[in-house]
Protein backbone atom coordinates (compact mmCIF):
# COMPACT_ATOMS: atom_id res chain seq x y z
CA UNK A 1 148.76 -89.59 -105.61
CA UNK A 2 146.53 -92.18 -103.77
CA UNK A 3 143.69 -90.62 -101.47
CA UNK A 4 144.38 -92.90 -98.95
CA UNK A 5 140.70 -91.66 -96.95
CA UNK A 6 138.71 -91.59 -99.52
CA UNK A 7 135.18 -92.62 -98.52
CA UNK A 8 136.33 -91.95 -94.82
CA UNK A 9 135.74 -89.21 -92.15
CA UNK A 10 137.35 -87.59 -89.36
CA UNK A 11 136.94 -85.04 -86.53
CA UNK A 12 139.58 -82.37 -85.67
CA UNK A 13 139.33 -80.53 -82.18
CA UNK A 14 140.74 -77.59 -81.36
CA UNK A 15 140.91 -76.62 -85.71
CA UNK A 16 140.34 -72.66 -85.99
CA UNK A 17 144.09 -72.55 -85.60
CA UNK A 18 147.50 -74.36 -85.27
CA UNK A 19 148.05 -77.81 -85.18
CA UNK A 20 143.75 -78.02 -85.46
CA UNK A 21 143.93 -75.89 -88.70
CA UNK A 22 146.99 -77.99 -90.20
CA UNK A 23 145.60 -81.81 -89.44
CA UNK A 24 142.52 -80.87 -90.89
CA UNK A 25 143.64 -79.81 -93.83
CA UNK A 26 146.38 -82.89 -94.00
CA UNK A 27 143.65 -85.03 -93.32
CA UNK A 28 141.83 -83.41 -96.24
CA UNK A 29 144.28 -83.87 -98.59
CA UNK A 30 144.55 -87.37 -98.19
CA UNK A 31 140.54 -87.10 -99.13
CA UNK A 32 138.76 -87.55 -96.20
CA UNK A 33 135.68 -85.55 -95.29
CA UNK A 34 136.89 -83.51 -92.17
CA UNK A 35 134.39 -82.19 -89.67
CA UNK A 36 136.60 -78.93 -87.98
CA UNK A 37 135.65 -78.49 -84.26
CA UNK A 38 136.21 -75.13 -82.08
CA UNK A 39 134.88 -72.30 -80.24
CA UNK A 40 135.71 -69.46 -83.23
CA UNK A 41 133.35 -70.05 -85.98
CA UNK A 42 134.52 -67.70 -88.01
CA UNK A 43 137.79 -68.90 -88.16
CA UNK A 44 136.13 -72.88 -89.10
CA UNK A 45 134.64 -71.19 -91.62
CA UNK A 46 137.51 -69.70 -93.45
CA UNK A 47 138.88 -73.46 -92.91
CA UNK A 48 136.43 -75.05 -94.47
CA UNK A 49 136.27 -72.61 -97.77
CA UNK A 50 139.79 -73.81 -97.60
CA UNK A 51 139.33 -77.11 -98.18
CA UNK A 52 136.11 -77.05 -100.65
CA UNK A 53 138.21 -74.86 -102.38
CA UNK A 54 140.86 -77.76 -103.03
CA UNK A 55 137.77 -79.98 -103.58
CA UNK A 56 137.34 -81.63 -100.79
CA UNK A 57 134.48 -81.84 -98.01
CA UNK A 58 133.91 -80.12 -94.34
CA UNK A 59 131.61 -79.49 -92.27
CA UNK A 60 131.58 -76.80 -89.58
CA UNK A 61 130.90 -77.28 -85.76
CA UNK A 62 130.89 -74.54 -83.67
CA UNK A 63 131.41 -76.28 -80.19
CA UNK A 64 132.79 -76.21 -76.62
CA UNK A 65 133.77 -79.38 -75.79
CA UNK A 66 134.35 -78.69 -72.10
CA UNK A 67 130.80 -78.84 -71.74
CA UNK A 68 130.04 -83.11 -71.95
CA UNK A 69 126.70 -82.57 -73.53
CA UNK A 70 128.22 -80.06 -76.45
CA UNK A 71 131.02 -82.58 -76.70
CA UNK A 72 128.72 -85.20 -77.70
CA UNK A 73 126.38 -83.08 -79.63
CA UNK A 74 129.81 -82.49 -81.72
CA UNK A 75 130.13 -85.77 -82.60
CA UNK A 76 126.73 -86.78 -83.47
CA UNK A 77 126.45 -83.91 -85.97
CA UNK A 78 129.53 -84.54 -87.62
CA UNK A 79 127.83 -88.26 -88.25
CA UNK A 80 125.05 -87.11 -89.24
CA UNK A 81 126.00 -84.80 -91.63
CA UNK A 82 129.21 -86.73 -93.12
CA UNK A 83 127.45 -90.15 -92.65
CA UNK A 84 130.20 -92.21 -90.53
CA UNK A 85 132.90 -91.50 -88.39
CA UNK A 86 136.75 -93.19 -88.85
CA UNK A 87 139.08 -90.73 -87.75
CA UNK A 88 139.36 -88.58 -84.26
CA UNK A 89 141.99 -86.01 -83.58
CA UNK A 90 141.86 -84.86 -79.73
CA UNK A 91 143.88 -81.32 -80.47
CA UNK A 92 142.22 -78.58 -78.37
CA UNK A 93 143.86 -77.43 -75.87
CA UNK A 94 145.23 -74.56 -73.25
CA UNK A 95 148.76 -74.01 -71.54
CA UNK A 96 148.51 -71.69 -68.62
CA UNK A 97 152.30 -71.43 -67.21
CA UNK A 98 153.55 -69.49 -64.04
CA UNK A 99 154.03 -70.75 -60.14
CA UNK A 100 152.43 -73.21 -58.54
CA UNK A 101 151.75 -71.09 -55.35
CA UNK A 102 149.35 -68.19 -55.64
CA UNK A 103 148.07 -69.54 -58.90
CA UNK A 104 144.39 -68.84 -60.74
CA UNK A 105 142.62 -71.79 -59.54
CA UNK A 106 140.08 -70.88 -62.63
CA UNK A 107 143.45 -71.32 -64.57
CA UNK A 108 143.84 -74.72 -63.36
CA UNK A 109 140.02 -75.76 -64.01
CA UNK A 110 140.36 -74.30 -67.57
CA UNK A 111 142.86 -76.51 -68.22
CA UNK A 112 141.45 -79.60 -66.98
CA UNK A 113 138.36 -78.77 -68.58
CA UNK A 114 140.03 -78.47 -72.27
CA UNK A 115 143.29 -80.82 -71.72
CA UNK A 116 141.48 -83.21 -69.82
CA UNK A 117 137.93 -83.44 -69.92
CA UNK A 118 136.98 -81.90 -72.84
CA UNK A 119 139.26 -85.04 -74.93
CA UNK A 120 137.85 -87.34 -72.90
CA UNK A 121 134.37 -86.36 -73.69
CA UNK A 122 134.52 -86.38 -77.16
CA UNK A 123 136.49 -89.72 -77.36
CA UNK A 124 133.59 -91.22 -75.48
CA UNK A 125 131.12 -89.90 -77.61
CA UNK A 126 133.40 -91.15 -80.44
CA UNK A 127 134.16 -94.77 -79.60
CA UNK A 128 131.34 -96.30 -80.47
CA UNK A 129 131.12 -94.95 -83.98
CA UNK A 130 135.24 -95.55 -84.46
CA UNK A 131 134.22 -99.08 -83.37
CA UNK A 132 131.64 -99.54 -86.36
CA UNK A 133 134.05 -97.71 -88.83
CA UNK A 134 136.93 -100.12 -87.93
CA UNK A 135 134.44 -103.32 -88.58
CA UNK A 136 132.84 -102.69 -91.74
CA UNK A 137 134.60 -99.18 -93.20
CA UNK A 138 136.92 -98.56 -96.43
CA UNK A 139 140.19 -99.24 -94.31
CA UNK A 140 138.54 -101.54 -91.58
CA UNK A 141 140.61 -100.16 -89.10
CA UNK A 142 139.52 -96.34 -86.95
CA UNK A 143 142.37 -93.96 -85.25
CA UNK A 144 142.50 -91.77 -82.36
CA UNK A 145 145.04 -89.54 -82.01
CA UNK A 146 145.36 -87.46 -78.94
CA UNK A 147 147.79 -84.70 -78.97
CA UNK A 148 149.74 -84.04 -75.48
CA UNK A 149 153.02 -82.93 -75.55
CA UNK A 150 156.99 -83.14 -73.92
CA UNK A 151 155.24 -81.65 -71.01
CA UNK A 152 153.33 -85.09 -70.99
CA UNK A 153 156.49 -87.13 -70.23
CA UNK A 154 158.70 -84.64 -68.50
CA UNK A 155 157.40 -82.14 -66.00
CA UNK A 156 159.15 -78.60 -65.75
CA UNK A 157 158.76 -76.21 -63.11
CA UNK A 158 156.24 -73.42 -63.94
CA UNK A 159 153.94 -76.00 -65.68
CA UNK A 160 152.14 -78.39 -62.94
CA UNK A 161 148.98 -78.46 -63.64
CA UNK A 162 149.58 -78.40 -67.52
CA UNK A 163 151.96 -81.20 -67.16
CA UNK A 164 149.61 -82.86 -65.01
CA UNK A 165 146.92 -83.12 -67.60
CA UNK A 166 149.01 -83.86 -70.37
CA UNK A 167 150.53 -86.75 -68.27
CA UNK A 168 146.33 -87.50 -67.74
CA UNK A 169 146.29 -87.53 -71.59
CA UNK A 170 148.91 -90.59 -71.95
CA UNK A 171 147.56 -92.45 -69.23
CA UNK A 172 143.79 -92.40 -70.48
CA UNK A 173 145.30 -92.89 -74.29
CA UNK A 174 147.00 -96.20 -72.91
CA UNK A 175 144.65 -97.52 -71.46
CA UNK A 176 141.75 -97.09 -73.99
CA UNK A 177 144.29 -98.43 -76.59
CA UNK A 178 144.49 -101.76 -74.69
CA UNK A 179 140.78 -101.37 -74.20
CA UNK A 180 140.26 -101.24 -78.14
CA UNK A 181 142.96 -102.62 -79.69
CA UNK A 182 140.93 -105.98 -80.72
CA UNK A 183 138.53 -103.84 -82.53
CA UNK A 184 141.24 -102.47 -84.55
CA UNK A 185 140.75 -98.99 -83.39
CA UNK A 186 144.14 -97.39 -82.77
CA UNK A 187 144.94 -95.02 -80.08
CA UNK A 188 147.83 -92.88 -80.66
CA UNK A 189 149.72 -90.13 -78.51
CA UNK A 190 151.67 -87.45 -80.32
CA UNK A 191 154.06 -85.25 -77.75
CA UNK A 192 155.31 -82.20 -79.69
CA UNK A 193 158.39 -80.17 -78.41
CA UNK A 194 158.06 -76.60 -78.94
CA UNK A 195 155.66 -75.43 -81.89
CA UNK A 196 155.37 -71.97 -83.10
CA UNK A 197 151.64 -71.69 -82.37
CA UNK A 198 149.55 -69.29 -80.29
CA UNK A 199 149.41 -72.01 -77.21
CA UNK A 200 151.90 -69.69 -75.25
CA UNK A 201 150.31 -66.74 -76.16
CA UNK A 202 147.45 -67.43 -73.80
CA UNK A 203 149.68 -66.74 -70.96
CA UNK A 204 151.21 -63.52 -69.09
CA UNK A 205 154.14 -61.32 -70.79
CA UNK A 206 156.70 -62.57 -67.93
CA UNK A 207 155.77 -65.92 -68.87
CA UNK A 208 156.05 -65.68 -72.58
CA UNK A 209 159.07 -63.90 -71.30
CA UNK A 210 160.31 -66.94 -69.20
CA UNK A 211 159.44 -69.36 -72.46
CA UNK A 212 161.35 -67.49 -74.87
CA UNK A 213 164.76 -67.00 -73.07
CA UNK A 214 164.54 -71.08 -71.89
CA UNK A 215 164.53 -72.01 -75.91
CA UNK A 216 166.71 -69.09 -77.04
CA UNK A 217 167.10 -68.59 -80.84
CA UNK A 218 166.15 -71.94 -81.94
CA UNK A 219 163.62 -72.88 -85.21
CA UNK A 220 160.82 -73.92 -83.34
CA UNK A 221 157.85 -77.23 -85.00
CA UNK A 222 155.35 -75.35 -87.47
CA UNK A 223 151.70 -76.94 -87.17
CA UNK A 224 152.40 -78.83 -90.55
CA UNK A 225 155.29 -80.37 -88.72
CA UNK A 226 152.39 -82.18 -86.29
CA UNK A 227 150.14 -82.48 -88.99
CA UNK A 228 152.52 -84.36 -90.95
CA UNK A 229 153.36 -86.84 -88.15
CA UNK A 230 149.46 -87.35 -87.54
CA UNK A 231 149.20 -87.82 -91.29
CA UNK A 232 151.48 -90.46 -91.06
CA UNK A 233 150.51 -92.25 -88.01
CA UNK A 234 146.64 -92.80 -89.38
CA UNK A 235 147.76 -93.61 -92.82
CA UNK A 236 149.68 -96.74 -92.12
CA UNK A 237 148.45 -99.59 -92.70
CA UNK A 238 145.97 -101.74 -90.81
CA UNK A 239 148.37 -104.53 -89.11
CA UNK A 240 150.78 -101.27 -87.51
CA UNK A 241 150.00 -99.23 -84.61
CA UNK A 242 152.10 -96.59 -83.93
CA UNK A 243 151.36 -95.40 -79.93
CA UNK A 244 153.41 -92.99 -78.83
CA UNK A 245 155.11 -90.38 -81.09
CA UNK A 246 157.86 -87.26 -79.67
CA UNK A 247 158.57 -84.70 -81.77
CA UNK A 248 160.53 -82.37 -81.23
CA UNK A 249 162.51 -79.13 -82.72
CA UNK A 250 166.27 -80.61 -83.41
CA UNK A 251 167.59 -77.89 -81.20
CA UNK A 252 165.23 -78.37 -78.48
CA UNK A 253 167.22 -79.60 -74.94
């Protein structure tokens, strides 16, 4: 099979675990040197054995991209020790559910901080090194994908503030695309349904509760679901830009 990113490289946020852990290594396989972002090192580390075990190249980064200066640090190290930059996946993230009055206003701020901020940091550290890529790199064209979710286009009770940042995501994605799309660097959105991940696990037993009776028995999205649609979305080819992407469990309302 045809490394399509061979000679390329690309950032994943969020990668100790998840939809982080899968892209990464999807975006290995396709033979691109992946720098793997996140707060639990120990967990990169086991990810990046991972994929220099299957032959390919990573490079760890230990950071917390909530922090503007960290974010950026990110992104200059993964440069400097993978030589470019052509591919950035926006996947950390943080869903705290439960009522809108009484909440943890630290809950909110966490989440605008990760959801929020944190993307938006490291996409403006990015740009100017996906702009370069996309001029004079292998596949003259650069991708960011930002992962949001169905909270992003529908809000639900019990998820305001979540909701509100992924709806923050799409609205920043759309307009950077139109910002960028001359350059030939892509901005994409992916919105996943329900994905069997830890995201939900952040949050109180009721809640997990709550989450678990609204989908019922259903076969939730695995991470290699998402990674397969982000796979996908970068690989095609120069001339296509694919902006907005739902996915969603078949049984999912």
């Amino acid at each position: 099979m045809t490394r399509r990113f061979e000679g390329t490289v690309a950032l994943v946020t969020g990668a100790s675990s998840g939809i982080g852990h899968a892209a990464a290594l999807e975006l290995a396989r396709e033979g691109a040197s992946v720098a793997v972002v996140g707060r639990r090192e120990d967990r990169l580390a086991d990810l990046a054995a991972q994929i220099s075990g299957a032959g390919g190249q990573a490079l760890v980064v230990p950071a917390d991209i909530t922090d503007a200066r960290v974010a950026a640090e990110a992104v200059a190290r993964t440069v400097e020790g993978l030589g470019r930059l052509d591919t950035l996946v926006n996947n950390a993230g943080l869903m705290l559910l439960g009522p809108t009055p009484g909440a943890d206003l630290n809950d909110w701020q966490r989440m605008i901080d990760i959801n929020l901020m944190g993307l938006m940091y490291t996409t403006h550290a990015a740009v100017p090194h996906l702009v370069k890529a996309a001029a004079d790199g292998p596949r003259q064209v650069a991708d960011i994908v930002n992962i949001s979710s169905l909270n992003g286009r529908n809000a639900f009770a019990m998820s305001a503030v979540y909701s509100a940042t992924k709806f923050g995501v799409g609205g920043f994605s759309e307009a950077l695309r139109q910002e960028l799309t001359r350059q030939h660097v892509r901005v994409s959105v992916v919105e996943p349904g329900s994905v069997d991940t830890e995201l939900r696990s952040h949050n109180p037993e009721f809640v997990q509760k709550l989450i678990a009776a609204g989908l019922g028995d259903i076969e939730r999205l695995q991470g290699q679901d998402i990674a397969d649609a982000i796979g996908w979305i970068v690989t095609r080819p120069r001339h296509v830009a694919v902006n907005e992407l739902l996915v969603r469990p078949t049984e999912q309302v």
